[in-house]
C-alpha atoms as a PDB file:
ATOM      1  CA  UNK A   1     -56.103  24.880  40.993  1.00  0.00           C
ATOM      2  CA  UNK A   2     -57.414  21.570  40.570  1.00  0.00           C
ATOM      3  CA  UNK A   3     -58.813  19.114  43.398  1.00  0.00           C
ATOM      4  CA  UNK A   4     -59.099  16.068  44.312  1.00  0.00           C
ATOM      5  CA  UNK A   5     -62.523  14.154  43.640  1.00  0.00           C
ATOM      6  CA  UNK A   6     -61.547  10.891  44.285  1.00  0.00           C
ATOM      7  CA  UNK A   7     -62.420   9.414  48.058  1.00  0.00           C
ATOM      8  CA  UNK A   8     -58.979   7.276  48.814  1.00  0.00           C
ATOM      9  CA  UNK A   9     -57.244   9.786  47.112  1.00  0.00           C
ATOM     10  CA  UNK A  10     -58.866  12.730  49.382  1.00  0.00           C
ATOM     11  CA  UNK A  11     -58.079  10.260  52.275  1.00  0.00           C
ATOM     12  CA  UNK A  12     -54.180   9.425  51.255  1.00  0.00           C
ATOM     13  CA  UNK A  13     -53.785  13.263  50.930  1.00  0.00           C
ATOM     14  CA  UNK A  14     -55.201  13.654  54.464  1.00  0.00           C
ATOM     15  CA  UNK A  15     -53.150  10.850  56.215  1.00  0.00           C
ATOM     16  CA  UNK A  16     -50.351  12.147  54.654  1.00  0.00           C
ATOM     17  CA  UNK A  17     -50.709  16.076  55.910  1.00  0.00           C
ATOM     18  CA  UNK A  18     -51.495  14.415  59.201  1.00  0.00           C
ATOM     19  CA  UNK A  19     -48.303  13.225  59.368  1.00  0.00           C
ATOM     20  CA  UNK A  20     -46.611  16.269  58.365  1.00  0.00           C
ATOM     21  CA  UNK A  21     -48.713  18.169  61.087  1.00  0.00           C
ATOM     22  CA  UNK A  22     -47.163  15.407  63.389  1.00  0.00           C
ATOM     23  CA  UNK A  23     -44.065  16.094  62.305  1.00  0.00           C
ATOM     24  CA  UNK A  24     -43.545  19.790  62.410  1.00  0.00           C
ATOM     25  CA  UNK A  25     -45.880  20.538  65.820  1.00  0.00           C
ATOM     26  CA  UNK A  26     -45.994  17.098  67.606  1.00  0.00           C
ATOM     27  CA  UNK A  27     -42.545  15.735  67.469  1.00  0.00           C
ATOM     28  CA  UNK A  28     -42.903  13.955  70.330  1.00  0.00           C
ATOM     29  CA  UNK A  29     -44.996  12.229  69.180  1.00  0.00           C
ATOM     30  CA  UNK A  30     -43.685   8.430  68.932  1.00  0.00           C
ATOM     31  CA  UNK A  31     -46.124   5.177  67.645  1.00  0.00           C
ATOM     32  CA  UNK A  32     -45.240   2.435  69.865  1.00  0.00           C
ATOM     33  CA  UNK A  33     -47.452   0.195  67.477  1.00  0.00           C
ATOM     34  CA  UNK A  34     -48.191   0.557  63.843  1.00  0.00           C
ATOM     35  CA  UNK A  35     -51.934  -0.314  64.658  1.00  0.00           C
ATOM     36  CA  UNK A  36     -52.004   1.884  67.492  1.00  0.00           C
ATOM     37  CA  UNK A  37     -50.459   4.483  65.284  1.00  0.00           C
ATOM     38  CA  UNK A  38     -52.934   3.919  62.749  1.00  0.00           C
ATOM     39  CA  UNK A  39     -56.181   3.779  65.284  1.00  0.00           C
ATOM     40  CA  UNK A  40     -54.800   7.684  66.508  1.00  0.00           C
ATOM     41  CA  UNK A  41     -54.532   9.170  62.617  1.00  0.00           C
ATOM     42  CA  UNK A  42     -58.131   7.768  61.952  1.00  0.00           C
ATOM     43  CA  UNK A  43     -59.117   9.538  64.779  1.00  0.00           C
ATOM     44  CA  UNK A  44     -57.667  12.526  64.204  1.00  0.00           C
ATOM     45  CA  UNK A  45     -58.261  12.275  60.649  1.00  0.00           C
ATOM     46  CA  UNK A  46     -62.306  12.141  61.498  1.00  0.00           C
ATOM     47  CA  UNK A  47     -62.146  14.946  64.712  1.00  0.00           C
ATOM     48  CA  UNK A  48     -59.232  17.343  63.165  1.00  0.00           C
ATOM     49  CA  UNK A  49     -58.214  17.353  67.077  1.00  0.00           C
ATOM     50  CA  UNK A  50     -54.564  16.026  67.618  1.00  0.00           C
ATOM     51  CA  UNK A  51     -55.261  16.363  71.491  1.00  0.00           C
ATOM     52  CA  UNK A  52     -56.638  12.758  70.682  1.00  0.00           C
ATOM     53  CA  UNK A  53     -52.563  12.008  69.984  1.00  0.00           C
ATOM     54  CA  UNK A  54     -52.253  12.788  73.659  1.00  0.00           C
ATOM     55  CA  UNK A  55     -55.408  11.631  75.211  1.00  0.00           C
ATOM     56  CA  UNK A  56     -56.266   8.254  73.725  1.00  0.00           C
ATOM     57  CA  UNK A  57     -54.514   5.303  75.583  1.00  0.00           C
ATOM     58  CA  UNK A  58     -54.375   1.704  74.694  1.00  0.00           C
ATOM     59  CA  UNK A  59     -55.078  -0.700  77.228  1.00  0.00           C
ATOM     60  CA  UNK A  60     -56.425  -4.531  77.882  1.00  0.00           C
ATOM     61  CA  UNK A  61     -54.365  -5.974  74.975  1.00  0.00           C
ATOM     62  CA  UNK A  62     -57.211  -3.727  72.818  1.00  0.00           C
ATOM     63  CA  UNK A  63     -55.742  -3.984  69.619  1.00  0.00           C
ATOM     64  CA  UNK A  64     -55.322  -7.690  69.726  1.00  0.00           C
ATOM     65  CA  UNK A  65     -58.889  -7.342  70.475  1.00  0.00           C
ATOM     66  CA  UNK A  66     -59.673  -5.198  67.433  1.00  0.00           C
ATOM     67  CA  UNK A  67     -57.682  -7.796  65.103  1.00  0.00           C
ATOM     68  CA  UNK A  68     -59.484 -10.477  66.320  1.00  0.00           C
ATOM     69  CA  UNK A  69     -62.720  -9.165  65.018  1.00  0.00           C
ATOM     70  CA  UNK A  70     -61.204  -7.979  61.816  1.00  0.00           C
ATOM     71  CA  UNK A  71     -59.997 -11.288  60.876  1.00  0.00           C
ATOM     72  CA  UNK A  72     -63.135 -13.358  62.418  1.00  0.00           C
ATOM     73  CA  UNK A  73     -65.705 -11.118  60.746  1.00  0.00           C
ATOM     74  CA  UNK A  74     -67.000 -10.091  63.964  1.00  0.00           C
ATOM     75  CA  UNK A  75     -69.087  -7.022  64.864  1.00  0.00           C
ATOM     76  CA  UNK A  76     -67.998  -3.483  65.933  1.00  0.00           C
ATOM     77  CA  UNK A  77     -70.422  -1.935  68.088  1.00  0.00           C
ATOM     78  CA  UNK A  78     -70.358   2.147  69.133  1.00  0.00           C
ATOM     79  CA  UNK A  79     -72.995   4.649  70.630  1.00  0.00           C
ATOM     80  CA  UNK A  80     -72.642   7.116  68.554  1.00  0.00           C
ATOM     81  CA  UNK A  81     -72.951   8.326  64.899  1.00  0.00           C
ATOM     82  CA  UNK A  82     -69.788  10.069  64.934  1.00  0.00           C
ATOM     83  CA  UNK A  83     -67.504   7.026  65.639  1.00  0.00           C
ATOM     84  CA  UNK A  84     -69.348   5.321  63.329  1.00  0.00           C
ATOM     85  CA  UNK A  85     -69.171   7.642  60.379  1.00  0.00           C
ATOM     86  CA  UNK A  86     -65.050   7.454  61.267  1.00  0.00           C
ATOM     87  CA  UNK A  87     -65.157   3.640  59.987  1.00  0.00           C
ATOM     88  CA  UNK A  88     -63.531   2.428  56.653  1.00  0.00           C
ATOM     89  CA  UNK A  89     -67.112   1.249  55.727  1.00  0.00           C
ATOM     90  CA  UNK A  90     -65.971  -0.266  52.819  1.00  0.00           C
ATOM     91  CA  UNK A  91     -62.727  -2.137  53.739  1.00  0.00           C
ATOM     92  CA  UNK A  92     -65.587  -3.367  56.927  1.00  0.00           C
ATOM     93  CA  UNK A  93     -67.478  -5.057  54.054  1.00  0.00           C
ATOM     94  CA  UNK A  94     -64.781  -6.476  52.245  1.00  0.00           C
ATOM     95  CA  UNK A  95     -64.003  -8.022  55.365  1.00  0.00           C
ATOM     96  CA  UNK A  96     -66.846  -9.312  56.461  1.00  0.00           C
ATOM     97  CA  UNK A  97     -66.926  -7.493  59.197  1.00  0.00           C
ATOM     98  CA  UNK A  98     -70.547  -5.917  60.677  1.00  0.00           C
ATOM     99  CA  UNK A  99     -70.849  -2.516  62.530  1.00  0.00           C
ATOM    100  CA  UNK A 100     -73.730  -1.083  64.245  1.00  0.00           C
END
C-alpha cells in the first residue's frame, strides 16, 4: 500500500472523500454558494463532524465579508487554536492576508 506524503495532495484526497461522504449519506445536502460550499468542507475537513453541514448558517452578507479581506489583505481574527489551525496558512501568506 503506498501513501500519500505530500500536504495538498493529502488535502485534495480529503476534499474529495468529503464529497463522496456528502454524496452517499448527506444527499440533501445542496451548496447554495460555491464559497459557502467551500467554508462548510474546510470545516468539516478540520472537525471530521458533518453536523457542521447542518448547523453552520451564513448570515450578514458574511462571505462578501470574508472576500473583502481576502482581496484587501486584511486580518482574520479567531479565539481559538482550533479555528486557527483550520486556515490555509499558506495560501493566507500568499495573499497577504494576516491571522491571529
Amino acid at each position: 500500500m503506498s501513501y500519500l506524503k505530500a500536504a495538498h495532495k493529502i488535502e485534495e484526497a480529503s476534499f474529495s472523500k468529503i464529497q463522496e461522504i456528502i454524496d452517499q449519506e448527506h444527499p440533501d445536502i445542496h451548496f447554495s454558494d460555491p464559497f459557502e460550499e467551500a467554508v462548510l468542507k474546510r470545516v468539516v475537513f478540520t472537525s471530521a463532524d458533518f453536523d457542521y453541514l447542518y448547523n453552520i448558517k451564513f448570515s450578514n452578507q458574511v462571505i462578501e465579508k470574508i472576500l473583502y479581506v481576502l482581496r484587501n489583505k486584511g486580518t482574520i481574527f479567531t479565539d481559538t487554536t482550533m479555528v486557527l489551525g483550520g486556515f490555509n496558512k499558506k495560501l493566507l501568506d500568499d495573499l497577504g492576508v494576516s491571522y491571529r
